[in-house]
PDB file of N, CA and C in Angstrom:
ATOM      1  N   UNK A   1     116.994 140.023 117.061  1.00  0.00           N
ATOM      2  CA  UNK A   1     117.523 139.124 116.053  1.00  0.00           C
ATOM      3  C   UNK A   1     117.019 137.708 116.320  1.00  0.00           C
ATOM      4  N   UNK A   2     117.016 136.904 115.062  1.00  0.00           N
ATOM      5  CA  UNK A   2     116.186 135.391 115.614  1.00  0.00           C
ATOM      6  C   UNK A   2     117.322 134.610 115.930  1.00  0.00           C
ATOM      7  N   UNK A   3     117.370 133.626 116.559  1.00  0.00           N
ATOM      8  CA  UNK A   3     118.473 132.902 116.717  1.00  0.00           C
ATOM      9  C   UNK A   3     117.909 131.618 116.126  1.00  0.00           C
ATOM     10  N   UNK A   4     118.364 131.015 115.416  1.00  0.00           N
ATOM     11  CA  UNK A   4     118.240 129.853 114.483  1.00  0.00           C
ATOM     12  C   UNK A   4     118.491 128.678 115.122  1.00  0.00           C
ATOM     13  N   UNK A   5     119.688 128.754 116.332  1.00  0.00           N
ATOM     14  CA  UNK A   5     120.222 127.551 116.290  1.00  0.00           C
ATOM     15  C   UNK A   5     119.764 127.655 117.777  1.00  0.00           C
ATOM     16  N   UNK A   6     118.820 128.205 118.546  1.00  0.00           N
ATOM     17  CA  UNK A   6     118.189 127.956 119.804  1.00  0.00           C
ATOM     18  C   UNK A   6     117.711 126.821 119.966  1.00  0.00           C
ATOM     19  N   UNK A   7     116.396 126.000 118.700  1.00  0.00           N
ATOM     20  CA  UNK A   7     116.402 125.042 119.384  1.00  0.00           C
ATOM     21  C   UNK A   7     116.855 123.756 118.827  1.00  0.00           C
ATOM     22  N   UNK A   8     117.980 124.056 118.401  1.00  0.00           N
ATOM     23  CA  UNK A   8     119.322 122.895 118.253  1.00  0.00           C
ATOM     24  C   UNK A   8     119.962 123.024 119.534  1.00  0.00           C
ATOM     25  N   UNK A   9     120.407 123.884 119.937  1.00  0.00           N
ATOM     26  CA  UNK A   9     121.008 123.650 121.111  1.00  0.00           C
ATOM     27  C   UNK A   9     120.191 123.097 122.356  1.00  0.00           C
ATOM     28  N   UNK A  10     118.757 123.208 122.563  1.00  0.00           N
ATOM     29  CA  UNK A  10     117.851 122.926 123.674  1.00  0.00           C
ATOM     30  C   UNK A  10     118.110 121.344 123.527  1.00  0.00           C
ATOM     31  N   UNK A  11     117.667 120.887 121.936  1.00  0.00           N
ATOM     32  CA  UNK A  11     118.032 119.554 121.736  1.00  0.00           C
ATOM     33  C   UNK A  11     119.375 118.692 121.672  1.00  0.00           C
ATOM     34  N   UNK A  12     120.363 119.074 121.488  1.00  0.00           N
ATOM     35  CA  UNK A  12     121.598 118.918 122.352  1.00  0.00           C
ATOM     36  C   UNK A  12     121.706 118.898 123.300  1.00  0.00           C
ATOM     37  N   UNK A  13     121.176 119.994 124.004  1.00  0.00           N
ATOM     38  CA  UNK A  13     121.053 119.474 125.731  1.00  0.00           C
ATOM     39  C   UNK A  13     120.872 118.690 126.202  1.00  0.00           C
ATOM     40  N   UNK A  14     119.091 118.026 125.427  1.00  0.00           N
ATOM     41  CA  UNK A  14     118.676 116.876 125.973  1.00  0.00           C
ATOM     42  C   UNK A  14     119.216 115.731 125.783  1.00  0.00           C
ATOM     43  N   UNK A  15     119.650 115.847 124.389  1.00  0.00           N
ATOM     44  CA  UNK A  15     120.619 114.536 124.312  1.00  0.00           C
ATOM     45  C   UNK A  15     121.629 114.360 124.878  1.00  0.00           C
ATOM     46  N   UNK A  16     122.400 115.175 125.509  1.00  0.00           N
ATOM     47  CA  UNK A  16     123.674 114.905 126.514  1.00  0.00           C
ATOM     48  C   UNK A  16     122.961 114.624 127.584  1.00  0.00           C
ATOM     49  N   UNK A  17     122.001 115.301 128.024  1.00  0.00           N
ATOM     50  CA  UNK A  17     121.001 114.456 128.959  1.00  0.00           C
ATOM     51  C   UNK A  17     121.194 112.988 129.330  1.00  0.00           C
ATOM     52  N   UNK A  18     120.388 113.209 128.050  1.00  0.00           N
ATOM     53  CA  UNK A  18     120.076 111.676 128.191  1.00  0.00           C
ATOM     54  C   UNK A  18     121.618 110.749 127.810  1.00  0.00           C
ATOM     55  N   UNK A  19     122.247 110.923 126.900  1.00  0.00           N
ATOM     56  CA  UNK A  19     123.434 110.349 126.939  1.00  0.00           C
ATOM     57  C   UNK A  19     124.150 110.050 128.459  1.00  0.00           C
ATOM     58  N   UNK A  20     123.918 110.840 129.223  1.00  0.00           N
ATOM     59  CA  UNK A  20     124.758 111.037 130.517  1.00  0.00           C
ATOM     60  C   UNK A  20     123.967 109.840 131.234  1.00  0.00           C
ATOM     61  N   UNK A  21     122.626 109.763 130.793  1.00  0.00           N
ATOM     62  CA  UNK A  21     121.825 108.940 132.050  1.00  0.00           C
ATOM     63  C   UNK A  21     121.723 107.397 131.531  1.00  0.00           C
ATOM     64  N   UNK A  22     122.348 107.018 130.314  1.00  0.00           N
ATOM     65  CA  UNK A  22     122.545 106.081 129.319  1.00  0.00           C
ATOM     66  C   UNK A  22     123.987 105.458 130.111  1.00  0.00           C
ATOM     67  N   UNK A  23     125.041 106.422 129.920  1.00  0.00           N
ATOM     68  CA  UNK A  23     125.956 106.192 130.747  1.00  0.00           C
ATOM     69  C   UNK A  23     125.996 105.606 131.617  1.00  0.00           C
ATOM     70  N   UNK A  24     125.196 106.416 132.472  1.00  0.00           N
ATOM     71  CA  UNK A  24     125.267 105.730 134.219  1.00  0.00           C
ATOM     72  C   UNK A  24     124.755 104.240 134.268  1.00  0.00           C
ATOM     73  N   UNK A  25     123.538 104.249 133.722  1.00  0.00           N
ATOM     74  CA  UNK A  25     122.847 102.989 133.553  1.00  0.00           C
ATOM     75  C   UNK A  25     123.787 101.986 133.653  1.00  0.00           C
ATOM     76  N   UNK A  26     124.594 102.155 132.341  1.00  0.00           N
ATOM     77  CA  UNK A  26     125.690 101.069 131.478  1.00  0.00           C
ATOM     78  C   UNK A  26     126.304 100.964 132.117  1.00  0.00           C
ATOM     79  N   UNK A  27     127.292 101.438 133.380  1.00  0.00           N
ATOM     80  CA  UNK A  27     128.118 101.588 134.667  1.00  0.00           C
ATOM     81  C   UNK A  27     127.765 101.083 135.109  1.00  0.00           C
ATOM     82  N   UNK A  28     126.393 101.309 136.047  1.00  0.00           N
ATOM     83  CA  UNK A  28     125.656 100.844 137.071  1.00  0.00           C
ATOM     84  C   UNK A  28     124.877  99.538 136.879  1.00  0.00           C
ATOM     85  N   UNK A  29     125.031  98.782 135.480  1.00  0.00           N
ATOM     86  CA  UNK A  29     123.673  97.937 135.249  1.00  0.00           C
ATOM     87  C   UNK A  29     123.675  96.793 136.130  1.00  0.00           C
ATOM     88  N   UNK A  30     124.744  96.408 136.675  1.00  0.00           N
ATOM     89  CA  UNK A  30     124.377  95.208 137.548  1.00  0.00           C
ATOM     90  C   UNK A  30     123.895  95.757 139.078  1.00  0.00           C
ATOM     91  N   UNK A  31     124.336  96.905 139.492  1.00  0.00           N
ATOM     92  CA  UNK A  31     123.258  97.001 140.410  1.00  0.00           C
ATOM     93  C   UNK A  31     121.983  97.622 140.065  1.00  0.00           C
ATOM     94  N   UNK A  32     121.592  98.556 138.752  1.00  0.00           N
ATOM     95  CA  UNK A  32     120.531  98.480 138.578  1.00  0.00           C
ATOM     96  C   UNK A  32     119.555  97.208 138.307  1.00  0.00           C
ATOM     97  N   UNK A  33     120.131  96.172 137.538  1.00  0.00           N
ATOM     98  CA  UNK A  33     119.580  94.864 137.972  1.00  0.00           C
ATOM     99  C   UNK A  33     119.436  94.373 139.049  1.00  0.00           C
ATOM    100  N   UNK A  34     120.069  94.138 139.641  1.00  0.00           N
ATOM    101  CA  UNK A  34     120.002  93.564 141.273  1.00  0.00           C
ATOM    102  C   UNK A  34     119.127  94.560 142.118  1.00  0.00           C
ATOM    103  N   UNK A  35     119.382  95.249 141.514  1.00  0.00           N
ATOM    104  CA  UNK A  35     118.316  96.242 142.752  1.00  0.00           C
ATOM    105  C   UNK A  35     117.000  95.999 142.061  1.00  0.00           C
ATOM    106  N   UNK A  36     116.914  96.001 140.847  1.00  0.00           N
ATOM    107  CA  UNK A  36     115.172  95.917 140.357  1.00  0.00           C
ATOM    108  C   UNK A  36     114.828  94.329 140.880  1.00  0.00           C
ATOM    109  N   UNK A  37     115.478  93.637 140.094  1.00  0.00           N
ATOM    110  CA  UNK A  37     114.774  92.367 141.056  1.00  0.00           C
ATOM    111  C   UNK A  37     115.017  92.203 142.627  1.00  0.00           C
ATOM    112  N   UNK A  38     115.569  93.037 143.449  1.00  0.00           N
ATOM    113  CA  UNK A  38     115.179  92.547 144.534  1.00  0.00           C
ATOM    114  C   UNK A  38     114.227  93.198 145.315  1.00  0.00           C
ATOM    115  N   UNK A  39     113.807  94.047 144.537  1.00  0.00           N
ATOM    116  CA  UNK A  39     112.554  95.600 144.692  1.00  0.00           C
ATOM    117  C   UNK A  39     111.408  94.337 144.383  1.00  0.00           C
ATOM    118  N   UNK A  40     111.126  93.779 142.981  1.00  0.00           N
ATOM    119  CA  UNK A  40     110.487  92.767 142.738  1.00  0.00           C
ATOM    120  C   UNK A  40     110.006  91.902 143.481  1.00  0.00           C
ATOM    121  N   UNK A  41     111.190  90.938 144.018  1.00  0.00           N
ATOM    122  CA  UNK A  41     110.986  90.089 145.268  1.00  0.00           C
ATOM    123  C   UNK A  41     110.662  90.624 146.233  1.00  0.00           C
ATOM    124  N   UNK A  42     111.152  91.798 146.798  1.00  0.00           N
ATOM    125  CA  UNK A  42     110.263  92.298 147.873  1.00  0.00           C
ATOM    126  C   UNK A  42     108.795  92.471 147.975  1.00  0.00           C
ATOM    127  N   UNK A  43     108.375  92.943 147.167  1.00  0.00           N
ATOM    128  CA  UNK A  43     106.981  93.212 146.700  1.00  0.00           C
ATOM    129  C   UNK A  43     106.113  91.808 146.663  1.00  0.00           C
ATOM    130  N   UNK A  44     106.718  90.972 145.712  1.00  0.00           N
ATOM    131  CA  UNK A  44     105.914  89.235 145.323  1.00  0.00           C
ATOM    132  C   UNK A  44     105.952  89.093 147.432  1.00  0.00           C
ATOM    133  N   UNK A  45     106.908  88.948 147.540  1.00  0.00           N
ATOM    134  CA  UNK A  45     106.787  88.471 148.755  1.00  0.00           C
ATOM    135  C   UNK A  45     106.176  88.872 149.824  1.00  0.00           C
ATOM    136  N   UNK A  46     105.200  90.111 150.071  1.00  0.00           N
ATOM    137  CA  UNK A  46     104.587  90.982 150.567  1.00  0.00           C
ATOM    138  C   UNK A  46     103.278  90.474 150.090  1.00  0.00           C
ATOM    139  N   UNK A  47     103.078  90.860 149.060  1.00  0.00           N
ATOM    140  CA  UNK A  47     101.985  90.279 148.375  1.00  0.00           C
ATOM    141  C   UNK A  47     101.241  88.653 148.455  1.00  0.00           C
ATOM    142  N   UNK A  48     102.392  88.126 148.322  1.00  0.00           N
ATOM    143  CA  UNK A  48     102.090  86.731 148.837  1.00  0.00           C
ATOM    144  C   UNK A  48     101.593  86.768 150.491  1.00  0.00           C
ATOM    145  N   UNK A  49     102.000  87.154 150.947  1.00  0.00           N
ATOM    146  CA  UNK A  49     102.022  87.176 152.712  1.00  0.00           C
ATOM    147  C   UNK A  49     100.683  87.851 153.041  1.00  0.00           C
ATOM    148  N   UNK A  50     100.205  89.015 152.089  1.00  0.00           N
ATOM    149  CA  UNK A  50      98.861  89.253 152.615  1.00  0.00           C
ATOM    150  C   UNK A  50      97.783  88.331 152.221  1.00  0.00           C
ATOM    151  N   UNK A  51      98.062  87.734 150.607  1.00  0.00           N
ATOM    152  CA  UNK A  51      96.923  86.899 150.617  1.00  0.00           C
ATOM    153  C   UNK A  51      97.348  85.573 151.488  1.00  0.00           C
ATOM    154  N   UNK A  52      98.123  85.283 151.804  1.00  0.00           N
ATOM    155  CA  UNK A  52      97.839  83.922 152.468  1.00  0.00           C
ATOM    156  C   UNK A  52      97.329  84.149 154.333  1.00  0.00           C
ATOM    157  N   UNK A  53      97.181  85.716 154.437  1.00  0.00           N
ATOM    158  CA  UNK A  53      96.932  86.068 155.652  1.00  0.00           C
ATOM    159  C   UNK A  53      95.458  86.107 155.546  1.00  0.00           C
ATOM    160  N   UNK A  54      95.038  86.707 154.750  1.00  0.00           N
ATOM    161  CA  UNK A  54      93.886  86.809 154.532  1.00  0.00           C
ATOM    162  C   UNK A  54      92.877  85.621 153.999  1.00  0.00           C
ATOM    163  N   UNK A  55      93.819  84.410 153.447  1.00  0.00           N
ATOM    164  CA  UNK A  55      92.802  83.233 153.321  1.00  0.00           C
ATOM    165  C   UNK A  55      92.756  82.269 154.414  1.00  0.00           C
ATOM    166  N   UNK A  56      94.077  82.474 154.983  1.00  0.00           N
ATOM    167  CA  UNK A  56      93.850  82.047 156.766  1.00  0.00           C
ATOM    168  C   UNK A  56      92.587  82.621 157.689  1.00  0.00           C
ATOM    169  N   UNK A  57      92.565  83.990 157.590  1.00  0.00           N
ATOM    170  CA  UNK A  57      91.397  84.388 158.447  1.00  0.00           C
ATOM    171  C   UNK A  57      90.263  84.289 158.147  1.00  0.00           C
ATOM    172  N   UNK A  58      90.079  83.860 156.503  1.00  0.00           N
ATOM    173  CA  UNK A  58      88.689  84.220 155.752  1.00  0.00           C
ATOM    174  C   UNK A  58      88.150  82.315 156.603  1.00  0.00           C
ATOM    175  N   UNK A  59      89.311  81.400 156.522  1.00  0.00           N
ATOM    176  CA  UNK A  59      88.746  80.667 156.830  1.00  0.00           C
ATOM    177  C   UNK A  59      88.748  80.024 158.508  1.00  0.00           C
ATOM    178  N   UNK A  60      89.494  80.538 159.065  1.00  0.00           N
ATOM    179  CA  UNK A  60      88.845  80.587 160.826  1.00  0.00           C
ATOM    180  C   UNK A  60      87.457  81.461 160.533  1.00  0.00           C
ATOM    181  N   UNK A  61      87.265  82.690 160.116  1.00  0.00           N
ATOM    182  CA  UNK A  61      85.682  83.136 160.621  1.00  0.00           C
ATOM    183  C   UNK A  61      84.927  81.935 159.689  1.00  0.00           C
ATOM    184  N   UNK A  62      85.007  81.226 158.615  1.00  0.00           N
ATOM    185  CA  UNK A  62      83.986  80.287 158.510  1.00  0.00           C
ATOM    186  C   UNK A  62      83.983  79.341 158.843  1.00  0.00           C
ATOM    187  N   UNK A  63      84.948  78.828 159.904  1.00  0.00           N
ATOM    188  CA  UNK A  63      84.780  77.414 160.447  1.00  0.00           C
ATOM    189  C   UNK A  63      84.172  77.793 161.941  1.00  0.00           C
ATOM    190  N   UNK A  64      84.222  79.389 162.645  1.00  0.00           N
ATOM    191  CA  UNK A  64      83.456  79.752 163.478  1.00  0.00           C
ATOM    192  C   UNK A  64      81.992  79.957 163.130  1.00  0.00           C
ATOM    193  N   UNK A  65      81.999  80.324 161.874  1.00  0.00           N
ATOM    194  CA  UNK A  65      80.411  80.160 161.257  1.00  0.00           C
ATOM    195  C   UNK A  65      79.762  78.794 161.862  1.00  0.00           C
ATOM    196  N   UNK A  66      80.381  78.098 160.840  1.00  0.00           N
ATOM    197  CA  UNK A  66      79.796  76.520 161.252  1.00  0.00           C
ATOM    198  C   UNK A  66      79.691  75.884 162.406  1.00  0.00           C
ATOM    199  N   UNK A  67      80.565  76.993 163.444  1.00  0.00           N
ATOM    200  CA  UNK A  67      80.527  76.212 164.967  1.00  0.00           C
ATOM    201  C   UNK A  67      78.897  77.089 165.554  1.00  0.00           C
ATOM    202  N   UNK A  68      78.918  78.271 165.122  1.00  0.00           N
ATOM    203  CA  UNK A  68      78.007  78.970 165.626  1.00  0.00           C
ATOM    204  C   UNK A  68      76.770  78.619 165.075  1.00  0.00           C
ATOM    205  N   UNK A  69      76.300  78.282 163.726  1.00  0.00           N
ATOM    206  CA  UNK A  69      75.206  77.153 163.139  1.00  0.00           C
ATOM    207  C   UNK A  69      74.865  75.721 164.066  1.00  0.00           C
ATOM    208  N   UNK A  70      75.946  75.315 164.375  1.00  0.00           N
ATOM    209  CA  UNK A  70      75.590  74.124 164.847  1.00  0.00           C
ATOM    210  C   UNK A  70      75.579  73.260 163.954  1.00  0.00           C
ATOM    211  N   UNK A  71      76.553  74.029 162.980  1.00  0.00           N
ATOM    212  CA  UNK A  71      77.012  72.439 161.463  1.00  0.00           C
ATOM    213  C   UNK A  71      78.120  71.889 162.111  1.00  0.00           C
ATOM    214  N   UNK A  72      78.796  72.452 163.044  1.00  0.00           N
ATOM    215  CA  UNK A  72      79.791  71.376 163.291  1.00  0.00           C
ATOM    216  C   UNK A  72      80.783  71.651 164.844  1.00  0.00           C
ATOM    217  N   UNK A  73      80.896  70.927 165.185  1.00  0.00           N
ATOM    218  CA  UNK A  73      81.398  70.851 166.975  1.00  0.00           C
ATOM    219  C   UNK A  73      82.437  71.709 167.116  1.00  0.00           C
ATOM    220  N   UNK A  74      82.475  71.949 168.087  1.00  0.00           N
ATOM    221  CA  UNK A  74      83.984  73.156 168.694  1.00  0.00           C
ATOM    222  C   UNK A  74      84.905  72.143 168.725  1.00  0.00           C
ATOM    223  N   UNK A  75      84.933  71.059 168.751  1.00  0.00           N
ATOM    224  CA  UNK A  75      86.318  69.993 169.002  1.00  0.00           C
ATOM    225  C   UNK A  75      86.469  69.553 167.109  1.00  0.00           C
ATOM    226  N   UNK A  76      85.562  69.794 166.697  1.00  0.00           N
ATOM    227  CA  UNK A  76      85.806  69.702 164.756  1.00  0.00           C
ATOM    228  C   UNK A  76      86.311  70.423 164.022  1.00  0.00           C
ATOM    229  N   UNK A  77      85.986  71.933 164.791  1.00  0.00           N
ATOM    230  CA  UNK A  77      86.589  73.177 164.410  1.00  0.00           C
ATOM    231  C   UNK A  77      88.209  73.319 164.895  1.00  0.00           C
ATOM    232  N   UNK A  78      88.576  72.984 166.332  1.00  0.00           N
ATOM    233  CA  UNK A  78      89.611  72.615 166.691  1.00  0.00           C
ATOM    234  C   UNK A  78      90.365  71.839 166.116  1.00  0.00           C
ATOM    235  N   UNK A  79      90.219  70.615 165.224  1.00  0.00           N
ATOM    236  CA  UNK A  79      90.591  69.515 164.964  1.00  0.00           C
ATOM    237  C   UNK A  79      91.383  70.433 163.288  1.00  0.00           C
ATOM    238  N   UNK A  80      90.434  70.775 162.634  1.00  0.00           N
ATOM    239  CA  UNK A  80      90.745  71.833 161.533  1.00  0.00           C
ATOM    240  C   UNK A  80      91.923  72.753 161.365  1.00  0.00           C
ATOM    241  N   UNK A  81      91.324  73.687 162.739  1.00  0.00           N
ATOM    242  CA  UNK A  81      92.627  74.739 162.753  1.00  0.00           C
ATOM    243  C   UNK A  81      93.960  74.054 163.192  1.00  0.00           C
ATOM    244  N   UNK A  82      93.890  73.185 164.215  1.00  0.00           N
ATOM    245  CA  UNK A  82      94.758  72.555 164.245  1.00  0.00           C
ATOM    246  C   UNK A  82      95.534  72.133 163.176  1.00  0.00           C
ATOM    247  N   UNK A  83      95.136  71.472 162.299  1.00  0.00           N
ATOM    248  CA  UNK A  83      95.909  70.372 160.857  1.00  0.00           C
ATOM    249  C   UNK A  83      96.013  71.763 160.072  1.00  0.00           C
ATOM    250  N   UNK A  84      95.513  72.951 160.065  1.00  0.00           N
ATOM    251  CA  UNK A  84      95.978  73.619 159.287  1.00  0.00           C
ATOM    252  C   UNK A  84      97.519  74.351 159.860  1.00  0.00           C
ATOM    253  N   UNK A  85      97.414  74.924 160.793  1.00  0.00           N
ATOM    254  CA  UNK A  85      98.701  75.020 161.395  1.00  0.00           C
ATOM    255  C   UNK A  85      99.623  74.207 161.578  1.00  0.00           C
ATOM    256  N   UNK A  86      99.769  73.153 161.457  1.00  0.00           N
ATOM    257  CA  UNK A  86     100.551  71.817 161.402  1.00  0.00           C
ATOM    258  C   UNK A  86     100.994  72.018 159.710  1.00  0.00           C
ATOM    259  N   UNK A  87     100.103  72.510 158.982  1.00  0.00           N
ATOM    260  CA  UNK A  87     100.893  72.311 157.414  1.00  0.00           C
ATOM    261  C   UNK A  87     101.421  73.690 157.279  1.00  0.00           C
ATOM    262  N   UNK A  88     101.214  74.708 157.960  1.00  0.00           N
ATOM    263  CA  UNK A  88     101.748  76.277 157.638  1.00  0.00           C
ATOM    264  C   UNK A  88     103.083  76.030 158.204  1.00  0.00           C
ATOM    265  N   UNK A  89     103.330  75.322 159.351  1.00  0.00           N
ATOM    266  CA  UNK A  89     104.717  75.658 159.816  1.00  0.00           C
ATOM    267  C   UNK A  89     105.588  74.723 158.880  1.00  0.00           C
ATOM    268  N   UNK A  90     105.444  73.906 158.574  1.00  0.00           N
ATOM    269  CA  UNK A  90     105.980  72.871 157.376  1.00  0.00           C
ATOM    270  C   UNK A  90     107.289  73.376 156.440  1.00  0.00           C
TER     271      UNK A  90
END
């Protein structure tokens, strides 16, 4: 026999489904907010931390460049990293 109302009921399902997960949301929304932005901030702040790690080192190996050229003195190169670490801890 065919059953007619099979996939009415599949789709009822889903909509209580989803109704149910609509629900929770609406319950939960301030910690689903709070939790998404602080998932967010975690991330920016990670992100931030590698590039500023990585433009720190990009520029010690080129101020060792320039010491190893002979463009510029080991006490110039010193003088550099120095004032840059003086503004990172800031």
């Amino acid at each position: 026999m065919l059953d007619l109302f099979s996939p009415m009921s599949t789709l009822l399902a889903q909509t209580s489904e989803s109704h149910a997960f609509i629900e929770f949301i609406s319950r939960n929304a301030l910690f689903v907010i709070g939790g998404t932005i602080a998932i967010i901030a975690i991330i920016s702040n990670a992100i931030t931390s590698v590039v500023k790690t990585i433009a720190i080192e990009r520029t010690r190996r080129d101020i060792a460049a320039y010491i190893a050229e002979k463009s510029m003195t080991p006490e110039q190169g010193e003088r550099l990293m120095i004032a840059g670490r003086a503004k990172d801890e800031e």
